[in-house]
N, C-alpha and C. Protein backbone atom coordinates (compact mmCIF):
# COMPACT_ATOMS: atom_id res chain seq x y z
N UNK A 1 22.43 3.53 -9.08
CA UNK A 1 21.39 2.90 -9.87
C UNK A 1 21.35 3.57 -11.24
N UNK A 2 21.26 2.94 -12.34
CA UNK A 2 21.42 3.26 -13.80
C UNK A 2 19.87 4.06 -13.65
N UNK A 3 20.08 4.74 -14.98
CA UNK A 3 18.66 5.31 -15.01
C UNK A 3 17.65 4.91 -16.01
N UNK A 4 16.55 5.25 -16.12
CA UNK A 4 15.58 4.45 -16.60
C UNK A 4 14.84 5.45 -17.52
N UNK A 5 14.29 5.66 -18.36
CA UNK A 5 13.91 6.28 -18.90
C UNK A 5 12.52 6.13 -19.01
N UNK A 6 11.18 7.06 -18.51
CA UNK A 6 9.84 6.19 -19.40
C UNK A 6 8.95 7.64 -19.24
N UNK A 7 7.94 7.75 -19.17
CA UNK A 7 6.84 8.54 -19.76
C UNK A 7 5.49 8.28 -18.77
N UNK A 8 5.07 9.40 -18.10
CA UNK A 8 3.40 9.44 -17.58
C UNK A 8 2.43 10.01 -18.49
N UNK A 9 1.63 9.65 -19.00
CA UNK A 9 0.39 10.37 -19.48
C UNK A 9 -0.96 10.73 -18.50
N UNK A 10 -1.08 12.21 -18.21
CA UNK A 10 -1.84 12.55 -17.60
C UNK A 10 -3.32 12.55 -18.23
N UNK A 11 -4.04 11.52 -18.46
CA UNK A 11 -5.46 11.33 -18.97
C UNK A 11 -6.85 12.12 -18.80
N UNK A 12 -6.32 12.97 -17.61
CA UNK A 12 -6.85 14.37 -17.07
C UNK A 12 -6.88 15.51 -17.97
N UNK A 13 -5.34 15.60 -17.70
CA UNK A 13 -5.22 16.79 -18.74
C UNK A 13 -4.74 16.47 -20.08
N UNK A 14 -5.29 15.64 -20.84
CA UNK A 14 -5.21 15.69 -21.97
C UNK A 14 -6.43 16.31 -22.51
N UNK A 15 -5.92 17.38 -23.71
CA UNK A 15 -7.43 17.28 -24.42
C UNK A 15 -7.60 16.97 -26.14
N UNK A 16 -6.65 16.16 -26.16
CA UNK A 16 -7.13 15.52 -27.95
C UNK A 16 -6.54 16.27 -28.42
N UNK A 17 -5.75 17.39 -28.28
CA UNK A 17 -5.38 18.69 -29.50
C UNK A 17 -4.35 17.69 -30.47
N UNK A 18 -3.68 16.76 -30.42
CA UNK A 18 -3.02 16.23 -31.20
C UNK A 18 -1.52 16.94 -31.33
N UNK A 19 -0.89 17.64 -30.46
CA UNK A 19 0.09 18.57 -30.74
C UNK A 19 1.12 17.77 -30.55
N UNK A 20 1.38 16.59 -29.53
CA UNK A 20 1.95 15.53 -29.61
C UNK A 20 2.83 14.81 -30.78
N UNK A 21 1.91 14.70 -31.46
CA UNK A 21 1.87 13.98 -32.49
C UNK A 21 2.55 14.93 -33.73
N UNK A 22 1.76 15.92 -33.80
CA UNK A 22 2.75 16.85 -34.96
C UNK A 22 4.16 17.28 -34.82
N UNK A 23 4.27 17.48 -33.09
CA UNK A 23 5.83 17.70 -32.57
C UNK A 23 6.74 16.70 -33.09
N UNK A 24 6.20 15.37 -33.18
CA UNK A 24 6.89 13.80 -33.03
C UNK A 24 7.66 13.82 -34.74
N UNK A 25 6.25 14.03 -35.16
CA UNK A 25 6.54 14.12 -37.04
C UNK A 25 7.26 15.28 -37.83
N UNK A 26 7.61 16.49 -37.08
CA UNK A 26 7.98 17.59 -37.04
C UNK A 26 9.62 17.11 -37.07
N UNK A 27 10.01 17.02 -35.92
CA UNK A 27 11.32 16.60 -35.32
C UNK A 27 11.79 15.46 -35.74
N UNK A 28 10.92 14.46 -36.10
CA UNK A 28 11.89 12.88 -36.87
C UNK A 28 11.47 13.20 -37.84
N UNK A 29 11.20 14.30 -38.43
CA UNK A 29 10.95 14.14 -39.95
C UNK A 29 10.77 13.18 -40.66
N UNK A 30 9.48 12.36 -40.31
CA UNK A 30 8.89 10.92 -40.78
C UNK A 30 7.73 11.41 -41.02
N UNK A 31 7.25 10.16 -42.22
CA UNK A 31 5.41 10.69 -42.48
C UNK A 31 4.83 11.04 -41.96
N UNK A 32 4.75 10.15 -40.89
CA UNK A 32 4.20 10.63 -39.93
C UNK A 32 4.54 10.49 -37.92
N UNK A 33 3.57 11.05 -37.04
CA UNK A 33 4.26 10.86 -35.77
C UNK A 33 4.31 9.37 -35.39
N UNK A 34 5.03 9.16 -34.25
CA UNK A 34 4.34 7.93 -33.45
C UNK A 34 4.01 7.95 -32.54
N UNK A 35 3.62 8.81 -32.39
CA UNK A 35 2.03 8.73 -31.31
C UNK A 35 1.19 8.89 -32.54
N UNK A 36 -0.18 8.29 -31.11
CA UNK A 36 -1.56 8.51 -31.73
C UNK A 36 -2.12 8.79 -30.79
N UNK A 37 -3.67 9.14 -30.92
CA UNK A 37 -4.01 9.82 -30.05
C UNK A 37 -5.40 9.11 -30.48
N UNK A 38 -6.15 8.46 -29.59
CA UNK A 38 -7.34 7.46 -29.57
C UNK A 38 -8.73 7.92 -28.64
N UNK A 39 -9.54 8.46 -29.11
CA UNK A 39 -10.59 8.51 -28.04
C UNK A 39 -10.87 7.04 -27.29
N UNK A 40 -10.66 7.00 -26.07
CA UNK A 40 -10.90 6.12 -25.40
C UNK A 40 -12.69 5.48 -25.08
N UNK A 41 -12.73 4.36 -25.37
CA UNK A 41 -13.96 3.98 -25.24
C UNK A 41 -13.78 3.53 -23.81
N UNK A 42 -15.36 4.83 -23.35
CA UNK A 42 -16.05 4.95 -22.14
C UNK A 42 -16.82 3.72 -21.45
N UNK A 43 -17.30 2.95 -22.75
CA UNK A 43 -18.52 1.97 -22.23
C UNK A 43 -17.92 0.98 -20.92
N UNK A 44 -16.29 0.68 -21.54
CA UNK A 44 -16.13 -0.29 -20.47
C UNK A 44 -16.48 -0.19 -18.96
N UNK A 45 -16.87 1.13 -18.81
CA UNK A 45 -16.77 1.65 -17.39
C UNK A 45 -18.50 2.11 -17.11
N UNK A 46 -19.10 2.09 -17.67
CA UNK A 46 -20.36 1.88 -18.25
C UNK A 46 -20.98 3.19 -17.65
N UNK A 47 -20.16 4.17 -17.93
CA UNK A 47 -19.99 5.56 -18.44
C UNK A 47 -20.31 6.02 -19.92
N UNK A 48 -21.35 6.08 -20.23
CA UNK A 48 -21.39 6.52 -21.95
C UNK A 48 -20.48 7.96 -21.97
N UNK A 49 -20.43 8.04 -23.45
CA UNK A 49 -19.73 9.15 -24.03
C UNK A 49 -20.51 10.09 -23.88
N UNK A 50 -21.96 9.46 -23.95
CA UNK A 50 -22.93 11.23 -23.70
C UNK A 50 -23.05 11.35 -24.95
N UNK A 51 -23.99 12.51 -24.69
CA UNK A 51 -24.31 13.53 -26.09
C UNK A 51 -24.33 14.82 -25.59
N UNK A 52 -24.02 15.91 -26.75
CA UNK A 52 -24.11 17.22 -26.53
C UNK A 52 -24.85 18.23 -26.16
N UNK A 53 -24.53 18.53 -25.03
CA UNK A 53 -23.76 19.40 -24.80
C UNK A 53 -22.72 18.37 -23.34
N UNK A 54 -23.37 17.31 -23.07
CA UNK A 54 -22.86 16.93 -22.08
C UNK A 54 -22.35 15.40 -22.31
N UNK A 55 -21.10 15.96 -22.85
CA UNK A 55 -19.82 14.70 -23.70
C UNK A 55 -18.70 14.46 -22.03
N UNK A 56 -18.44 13.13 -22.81
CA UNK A 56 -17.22 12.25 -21.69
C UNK A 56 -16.45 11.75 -22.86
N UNK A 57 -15.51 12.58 -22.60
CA UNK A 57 -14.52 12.40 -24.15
C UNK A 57 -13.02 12.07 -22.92
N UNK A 58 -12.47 10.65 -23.39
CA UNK A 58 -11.38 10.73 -22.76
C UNK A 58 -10.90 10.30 -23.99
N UNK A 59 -9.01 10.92 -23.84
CA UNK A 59 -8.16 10.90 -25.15
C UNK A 59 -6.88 9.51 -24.60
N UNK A 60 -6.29 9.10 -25.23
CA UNK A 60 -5.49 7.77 -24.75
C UNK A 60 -4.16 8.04 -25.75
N UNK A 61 -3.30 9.24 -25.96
CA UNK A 61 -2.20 8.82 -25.94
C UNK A 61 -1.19 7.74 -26.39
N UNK A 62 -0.64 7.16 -27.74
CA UNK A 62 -0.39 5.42 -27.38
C UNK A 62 1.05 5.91 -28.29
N UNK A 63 2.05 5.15 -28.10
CA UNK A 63 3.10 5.46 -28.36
C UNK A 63 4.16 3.98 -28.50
N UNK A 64 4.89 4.11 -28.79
CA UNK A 64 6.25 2.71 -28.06
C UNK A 64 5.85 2.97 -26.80
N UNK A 65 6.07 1.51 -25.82
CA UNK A 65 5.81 1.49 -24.61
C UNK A 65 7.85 1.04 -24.49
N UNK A 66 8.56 1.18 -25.18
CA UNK A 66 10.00 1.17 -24.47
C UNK A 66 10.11 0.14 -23.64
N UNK A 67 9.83 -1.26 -23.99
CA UNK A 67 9.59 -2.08 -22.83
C UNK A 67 11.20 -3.02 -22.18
N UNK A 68 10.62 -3.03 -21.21
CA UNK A 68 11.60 -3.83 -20.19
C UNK A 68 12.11 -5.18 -21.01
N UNK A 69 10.97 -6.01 -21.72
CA UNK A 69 11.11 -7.14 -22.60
C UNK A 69 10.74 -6.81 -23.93
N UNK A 70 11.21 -5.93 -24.62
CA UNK A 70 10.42 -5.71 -25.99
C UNK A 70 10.21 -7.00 -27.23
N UNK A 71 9.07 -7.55 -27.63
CA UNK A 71 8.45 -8.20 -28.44
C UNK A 71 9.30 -7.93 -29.82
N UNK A 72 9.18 -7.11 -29.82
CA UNK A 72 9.77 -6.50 -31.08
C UNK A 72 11.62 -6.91 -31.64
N UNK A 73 12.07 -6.44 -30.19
CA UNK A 73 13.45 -6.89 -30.72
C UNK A 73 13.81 -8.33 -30.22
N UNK A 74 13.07 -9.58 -30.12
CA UNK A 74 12.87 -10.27 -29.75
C UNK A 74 12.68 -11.08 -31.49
N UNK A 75 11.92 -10.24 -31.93
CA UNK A 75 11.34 -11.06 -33.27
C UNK A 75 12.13 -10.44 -34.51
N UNK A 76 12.94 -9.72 -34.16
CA UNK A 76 13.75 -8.63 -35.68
C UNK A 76 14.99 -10.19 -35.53
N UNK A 77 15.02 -10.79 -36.94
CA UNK A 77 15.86 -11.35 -37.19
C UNK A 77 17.44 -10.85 -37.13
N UNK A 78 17.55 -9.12 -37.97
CA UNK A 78 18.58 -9.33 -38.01
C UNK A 78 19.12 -8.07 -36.56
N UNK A 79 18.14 -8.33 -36.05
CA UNK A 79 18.76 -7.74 -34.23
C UNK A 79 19.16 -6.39 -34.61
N UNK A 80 18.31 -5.64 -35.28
CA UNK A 80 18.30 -4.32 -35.73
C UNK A 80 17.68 -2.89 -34.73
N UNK A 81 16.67 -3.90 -33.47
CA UNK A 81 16.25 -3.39 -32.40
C UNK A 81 16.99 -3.95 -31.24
N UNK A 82 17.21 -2.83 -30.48
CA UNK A 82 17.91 -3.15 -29.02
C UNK A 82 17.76 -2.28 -27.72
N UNK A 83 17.42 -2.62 -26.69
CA UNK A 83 16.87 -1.59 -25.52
C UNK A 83 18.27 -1.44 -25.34
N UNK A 84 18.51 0.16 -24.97
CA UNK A 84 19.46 0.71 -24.06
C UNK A 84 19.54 0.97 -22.93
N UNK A 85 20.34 1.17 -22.60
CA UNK A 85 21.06 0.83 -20.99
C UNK A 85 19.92 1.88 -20.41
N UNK A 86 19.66 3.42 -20.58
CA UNK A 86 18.85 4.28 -20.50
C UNK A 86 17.50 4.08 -20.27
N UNK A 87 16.86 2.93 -21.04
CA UNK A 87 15.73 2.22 -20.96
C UNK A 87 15.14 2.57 -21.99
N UNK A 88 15.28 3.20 -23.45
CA UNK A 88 14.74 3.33 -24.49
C UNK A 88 14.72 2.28 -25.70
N UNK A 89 13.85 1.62 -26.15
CA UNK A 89 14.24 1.05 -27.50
C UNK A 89 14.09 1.47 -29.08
N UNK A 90 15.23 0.97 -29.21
CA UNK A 90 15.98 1.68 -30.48
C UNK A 90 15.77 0.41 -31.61
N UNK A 91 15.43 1.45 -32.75
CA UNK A 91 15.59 0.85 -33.70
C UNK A 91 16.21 1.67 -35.15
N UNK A 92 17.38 0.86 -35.28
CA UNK A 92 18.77 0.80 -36.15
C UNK A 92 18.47 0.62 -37.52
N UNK A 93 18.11 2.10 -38.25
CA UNK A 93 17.60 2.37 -39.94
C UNK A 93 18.79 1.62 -40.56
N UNK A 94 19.99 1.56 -40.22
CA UNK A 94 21.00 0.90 -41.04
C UNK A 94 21.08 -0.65 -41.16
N UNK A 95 20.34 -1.12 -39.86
CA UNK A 95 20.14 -2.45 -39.50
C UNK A 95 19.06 -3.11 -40.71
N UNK A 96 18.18 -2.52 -40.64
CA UNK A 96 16.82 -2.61 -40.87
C UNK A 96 16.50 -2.82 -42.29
N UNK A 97 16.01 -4.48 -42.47
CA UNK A 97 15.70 -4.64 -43.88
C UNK A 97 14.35 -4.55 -44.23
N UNK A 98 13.54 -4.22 -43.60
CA UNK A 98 12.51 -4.04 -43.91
C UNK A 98 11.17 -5.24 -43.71
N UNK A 99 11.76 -5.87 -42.97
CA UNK A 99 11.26 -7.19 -43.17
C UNK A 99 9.54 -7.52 -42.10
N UNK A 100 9.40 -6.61 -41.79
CA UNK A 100 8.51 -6.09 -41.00
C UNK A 100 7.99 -6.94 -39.78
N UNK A 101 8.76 -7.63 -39.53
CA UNK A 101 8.33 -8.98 -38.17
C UNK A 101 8.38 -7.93 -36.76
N UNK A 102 8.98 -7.15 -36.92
CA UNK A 102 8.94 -6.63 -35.78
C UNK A 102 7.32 -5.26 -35.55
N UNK A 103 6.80 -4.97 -36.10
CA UNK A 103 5.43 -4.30 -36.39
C UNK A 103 4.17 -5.12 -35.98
N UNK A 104 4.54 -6.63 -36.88
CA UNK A 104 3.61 -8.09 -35.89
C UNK A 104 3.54 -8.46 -34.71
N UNK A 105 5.02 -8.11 -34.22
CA UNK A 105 5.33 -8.63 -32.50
C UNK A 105 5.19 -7.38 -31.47
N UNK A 106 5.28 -6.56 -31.86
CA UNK A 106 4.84 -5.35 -31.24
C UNK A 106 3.22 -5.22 -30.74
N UNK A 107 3.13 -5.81 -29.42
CA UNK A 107 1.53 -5.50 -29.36
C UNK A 107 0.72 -4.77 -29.33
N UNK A 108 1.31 -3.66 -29.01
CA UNK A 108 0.73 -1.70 -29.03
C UNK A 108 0.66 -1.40 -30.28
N UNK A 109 0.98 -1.76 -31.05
CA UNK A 109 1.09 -1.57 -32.97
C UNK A 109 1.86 -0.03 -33.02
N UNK A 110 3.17 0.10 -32.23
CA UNK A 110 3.72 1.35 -32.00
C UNK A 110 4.59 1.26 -33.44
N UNK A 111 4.88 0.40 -34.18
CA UNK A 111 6.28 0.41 -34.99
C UNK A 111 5.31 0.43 -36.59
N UNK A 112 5.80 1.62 -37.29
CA UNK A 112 5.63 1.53 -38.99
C UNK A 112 6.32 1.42 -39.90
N UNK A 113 5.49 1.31 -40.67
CA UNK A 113 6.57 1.18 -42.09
C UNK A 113 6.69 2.03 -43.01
N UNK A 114 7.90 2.80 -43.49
CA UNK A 114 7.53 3.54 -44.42
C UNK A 114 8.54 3.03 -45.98
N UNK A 115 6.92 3.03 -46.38
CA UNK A 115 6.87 2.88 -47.64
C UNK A 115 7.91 3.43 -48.38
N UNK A 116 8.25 4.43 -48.24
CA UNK A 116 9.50 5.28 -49.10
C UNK A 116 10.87 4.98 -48.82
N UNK A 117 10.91 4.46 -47.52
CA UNK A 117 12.10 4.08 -47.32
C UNK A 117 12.52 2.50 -47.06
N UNK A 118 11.42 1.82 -47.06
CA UNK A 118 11.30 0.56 -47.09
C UNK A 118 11.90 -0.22 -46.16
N UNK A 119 11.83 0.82 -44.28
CA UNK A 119 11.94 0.34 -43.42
C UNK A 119 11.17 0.60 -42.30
N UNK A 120 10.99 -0.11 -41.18
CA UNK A 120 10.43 0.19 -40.25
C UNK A 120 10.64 1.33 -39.53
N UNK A 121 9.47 2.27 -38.56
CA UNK A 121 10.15 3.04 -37.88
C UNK A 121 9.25 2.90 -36.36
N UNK A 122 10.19 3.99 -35.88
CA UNK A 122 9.45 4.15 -33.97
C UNK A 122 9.82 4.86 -33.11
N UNK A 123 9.11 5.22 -32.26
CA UNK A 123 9.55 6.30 -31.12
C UNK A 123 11.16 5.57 -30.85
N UNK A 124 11.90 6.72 -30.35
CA UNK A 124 13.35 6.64 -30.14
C UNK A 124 13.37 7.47 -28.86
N UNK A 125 12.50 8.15 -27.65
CA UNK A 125 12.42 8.61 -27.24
C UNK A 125 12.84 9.85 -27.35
N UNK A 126 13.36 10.38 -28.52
CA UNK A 126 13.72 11.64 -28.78
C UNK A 126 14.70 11.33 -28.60
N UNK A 127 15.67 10.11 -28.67
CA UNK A 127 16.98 9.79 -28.20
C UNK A 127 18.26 10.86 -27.88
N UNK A 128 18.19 11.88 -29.23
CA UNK A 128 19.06 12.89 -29.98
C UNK A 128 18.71 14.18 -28.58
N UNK A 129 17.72 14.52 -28.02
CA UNK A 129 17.40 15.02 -27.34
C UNK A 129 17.73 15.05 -26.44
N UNK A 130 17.71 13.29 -25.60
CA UNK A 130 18.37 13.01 -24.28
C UNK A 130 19.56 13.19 -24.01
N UNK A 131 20.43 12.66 -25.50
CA UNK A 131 21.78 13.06 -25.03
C UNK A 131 21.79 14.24 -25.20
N UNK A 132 21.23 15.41 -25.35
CA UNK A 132 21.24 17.09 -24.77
C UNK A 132 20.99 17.31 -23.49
N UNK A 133 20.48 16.42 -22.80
CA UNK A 133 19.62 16.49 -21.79
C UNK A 133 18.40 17.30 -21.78
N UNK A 134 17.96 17.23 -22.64
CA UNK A 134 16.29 17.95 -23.19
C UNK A 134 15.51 16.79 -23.21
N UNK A 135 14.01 17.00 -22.56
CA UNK A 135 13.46 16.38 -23.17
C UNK A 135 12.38 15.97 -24.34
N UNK A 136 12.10 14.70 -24.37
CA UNK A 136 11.23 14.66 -25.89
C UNK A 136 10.39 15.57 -26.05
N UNK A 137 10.69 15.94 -27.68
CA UNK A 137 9.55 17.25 -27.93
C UNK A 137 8.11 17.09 -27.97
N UNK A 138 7.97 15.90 -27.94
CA UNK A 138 6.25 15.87 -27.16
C UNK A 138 5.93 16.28 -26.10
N UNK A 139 6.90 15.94 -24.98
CA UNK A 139 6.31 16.08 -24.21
C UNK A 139 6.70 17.92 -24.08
N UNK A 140 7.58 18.25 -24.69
CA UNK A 140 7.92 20.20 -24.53
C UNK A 140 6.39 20.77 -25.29
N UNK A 141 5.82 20.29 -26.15
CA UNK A 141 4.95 20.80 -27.04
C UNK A 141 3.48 20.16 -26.65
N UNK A 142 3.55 19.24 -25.75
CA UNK A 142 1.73 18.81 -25.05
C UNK A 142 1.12 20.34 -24.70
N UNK A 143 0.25 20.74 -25.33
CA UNK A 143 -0.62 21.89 -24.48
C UNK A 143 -1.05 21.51 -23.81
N UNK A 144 -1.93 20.43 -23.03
CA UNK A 144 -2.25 20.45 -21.81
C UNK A 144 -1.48 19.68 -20.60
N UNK A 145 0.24 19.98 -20.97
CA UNK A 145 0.96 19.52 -20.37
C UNK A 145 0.52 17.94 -19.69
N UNK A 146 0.34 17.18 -20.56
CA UNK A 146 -0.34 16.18 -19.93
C UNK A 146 0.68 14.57 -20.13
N UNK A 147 2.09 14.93 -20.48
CA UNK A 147 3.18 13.90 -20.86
C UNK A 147 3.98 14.33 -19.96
N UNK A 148 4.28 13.53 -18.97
CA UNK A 148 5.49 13.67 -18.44
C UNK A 148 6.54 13.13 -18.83
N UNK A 149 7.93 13.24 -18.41
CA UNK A 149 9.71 12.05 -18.42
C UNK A 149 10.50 12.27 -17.71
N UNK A 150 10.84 11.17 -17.47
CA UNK A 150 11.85 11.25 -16.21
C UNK A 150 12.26 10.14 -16.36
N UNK A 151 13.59 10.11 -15.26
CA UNK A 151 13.67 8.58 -14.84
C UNK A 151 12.81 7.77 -14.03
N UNK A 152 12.46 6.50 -14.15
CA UNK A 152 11.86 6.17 -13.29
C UNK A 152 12.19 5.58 -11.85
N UNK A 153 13.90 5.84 -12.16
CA UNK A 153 14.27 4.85 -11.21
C UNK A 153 14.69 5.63 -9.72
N UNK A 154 14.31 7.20 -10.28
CA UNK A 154 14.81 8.66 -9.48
C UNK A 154 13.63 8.87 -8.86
N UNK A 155 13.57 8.33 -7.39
CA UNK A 155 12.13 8.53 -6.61
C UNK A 155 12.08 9.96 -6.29
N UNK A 156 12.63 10.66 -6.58
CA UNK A 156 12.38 12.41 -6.68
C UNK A 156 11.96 13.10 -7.86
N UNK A 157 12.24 11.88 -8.99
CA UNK A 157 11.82 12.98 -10.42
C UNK A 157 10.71 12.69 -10.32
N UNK A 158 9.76 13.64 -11.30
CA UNK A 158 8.89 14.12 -11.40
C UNK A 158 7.65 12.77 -11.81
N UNK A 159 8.29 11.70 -12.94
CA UNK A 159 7.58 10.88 -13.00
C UNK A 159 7.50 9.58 -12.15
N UNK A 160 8.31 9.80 -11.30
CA UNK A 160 8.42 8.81 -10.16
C UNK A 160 7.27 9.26 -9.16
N UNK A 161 7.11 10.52 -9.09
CA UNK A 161 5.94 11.05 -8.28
C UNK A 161 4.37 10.59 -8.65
N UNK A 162 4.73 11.47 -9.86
CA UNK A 162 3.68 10.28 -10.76
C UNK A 162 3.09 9.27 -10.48
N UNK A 163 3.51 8.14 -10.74
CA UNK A 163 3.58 6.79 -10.46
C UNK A 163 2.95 6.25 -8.74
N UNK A 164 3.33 7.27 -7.65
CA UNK A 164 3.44 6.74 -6.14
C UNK A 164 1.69 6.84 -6.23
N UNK A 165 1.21 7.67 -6.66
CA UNK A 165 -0.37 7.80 -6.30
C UNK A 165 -0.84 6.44 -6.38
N UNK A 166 -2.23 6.53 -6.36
CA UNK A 166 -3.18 4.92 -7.18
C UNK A 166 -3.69 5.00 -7.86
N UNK A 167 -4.06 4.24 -8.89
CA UNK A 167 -4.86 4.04 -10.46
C UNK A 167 -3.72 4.29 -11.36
N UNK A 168 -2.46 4.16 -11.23
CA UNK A 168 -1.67 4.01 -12.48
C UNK A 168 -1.80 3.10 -13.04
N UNK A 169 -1.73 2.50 -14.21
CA UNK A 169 -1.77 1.68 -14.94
C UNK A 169 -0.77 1.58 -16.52
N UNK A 170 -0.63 0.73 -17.18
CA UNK A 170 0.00 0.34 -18.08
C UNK A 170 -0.78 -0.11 -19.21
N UNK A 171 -0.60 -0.22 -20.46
CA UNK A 171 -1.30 -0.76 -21.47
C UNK A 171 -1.24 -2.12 -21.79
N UNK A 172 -1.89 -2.87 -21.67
CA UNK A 172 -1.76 -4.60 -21.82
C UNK A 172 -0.80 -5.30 -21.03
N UNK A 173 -0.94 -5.25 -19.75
CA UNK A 173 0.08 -5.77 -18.89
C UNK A 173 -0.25 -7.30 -19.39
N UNK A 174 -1.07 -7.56 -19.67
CA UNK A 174 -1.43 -9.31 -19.84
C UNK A 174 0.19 -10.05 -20.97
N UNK A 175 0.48 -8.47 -21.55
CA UNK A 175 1.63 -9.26 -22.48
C UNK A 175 2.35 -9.40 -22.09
N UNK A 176 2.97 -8.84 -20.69
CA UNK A 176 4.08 -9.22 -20.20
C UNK A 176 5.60 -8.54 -20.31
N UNK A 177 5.20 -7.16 -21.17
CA UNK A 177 6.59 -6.88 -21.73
C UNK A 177 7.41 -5.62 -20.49
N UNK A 178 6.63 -5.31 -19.51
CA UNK A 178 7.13 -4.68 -18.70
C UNK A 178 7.18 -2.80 -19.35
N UNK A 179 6.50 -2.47 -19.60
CA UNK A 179 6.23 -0.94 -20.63
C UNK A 179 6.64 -0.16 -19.66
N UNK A 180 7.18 1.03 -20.44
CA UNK A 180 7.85 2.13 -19.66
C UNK A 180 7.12 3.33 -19.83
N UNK A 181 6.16 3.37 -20.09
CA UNK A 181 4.95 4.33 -20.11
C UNK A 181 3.50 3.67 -19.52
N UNK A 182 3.20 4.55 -18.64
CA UNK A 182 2.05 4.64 -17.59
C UNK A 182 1.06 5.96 -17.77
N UNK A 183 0.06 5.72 -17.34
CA UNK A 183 -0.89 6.20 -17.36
C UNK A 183 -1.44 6.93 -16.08
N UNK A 184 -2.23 7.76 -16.11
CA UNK A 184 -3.44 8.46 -14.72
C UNK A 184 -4.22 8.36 -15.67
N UNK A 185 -5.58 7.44 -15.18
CA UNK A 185 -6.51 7.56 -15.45
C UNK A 185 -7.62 9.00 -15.39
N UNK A 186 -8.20 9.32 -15.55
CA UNK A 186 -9.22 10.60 -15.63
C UNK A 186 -10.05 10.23 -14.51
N UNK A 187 -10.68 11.63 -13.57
CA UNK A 187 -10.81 11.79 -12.48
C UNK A 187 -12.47 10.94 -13.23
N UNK A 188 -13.03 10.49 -11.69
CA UNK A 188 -14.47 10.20 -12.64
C UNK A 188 -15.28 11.19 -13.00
N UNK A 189 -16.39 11.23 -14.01
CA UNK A 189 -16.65 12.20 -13.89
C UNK A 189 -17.78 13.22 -13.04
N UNK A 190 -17.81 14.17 -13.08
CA UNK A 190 -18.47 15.43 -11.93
C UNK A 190 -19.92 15.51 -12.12
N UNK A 191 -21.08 15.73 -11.12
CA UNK A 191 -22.27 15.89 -11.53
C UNK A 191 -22.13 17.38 -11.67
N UNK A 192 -22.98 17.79 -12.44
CA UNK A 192 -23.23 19.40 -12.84
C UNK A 192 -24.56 19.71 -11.75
């Protein structure tokens, strides 16, 4: 079985430090990272955020979801994006005119533009990395170790374990694109 490449975010142990994100922008030496890092709104769960001293702060992680059907290279005219065999999608600076259709079709709003170079950019999964067999420096540099990677298709790796529990979830399954990053939701929370 080929292998698959994707990502758990532990919603537990995240705590907002943003280290993610500086690792990402650090290492692709781009404006900036691609991750972001979103306080998650509580209400839906009709859990307030609280007030201080007694806060419900959950952090949400959002990145390329690397999808099974990506939107994105679906809508790049000149086929400048392409999933690899690995399960990562790539997008080809040499390809890339700038034309930004693929940033519109992207429903996670994972893909930017930079202005200076007058092309799109996006998580690559640390591509340069994998073929070291290292993995992405987000997830080496999360302080609250809260990013996992693996294959997914390796019911022994680590993010396959991941995954077997319940309450995993995905970001906008309604779109259909099949995302290679999942989630653990945060335990509920504890009475004091």
């Amino acid at each position: 079985m080929k292998q698959n490449y994707g990502m758990v975010i532990d919603q537990e142990r995240c705590i907002g430090c943003e280290a993610c994100k500086v690792a990402c922008k650090n290492e692709n030496k781009g404006l900036q990272g691609y991750i972001r890092v979103m306080t998650q709104d509580t209400s839906q769960k009709d859990t307030p955020a609280g007030t201080f001293p007694n806060l419900n702060m959950i952090f949400l992680p959002t990145l390329c979801n690397h999808c099974e059907h990506p939107p994105c290279a679906d809508a790049c005219p000149l086929e400048a994006i392409t999933k690899e065999d690995y399960g990562a999608v790539i997008l080809d600076q040499a390809i890339c005119d700038g034309c930004q259709t693929c940033l519109y079709a992207c429903p996670y709003g994972a893909i930017i533009f930079n202005s200076e170079t007058d092309k799109a950019e996006k998580c690559n999964l640390c591509r340069h990395r994998i073929d070291e067999g290292l993995d992405p420096f987000c997830v080496i540099c999360c302080e609250g170790q809260a990013i996992h990677f693996g294959d997914l298709n390796d019911p022994v790796s680590n993010v396959s374990k991941l995954l077997s529990a319940e309450n995993r979830y995905t970001l906008k399954p309604e779109a259909g694109t099949g995302p290679s990053v999942y989630y653990c939701p945060p335990q509920e929370p504890r009475g004091l």
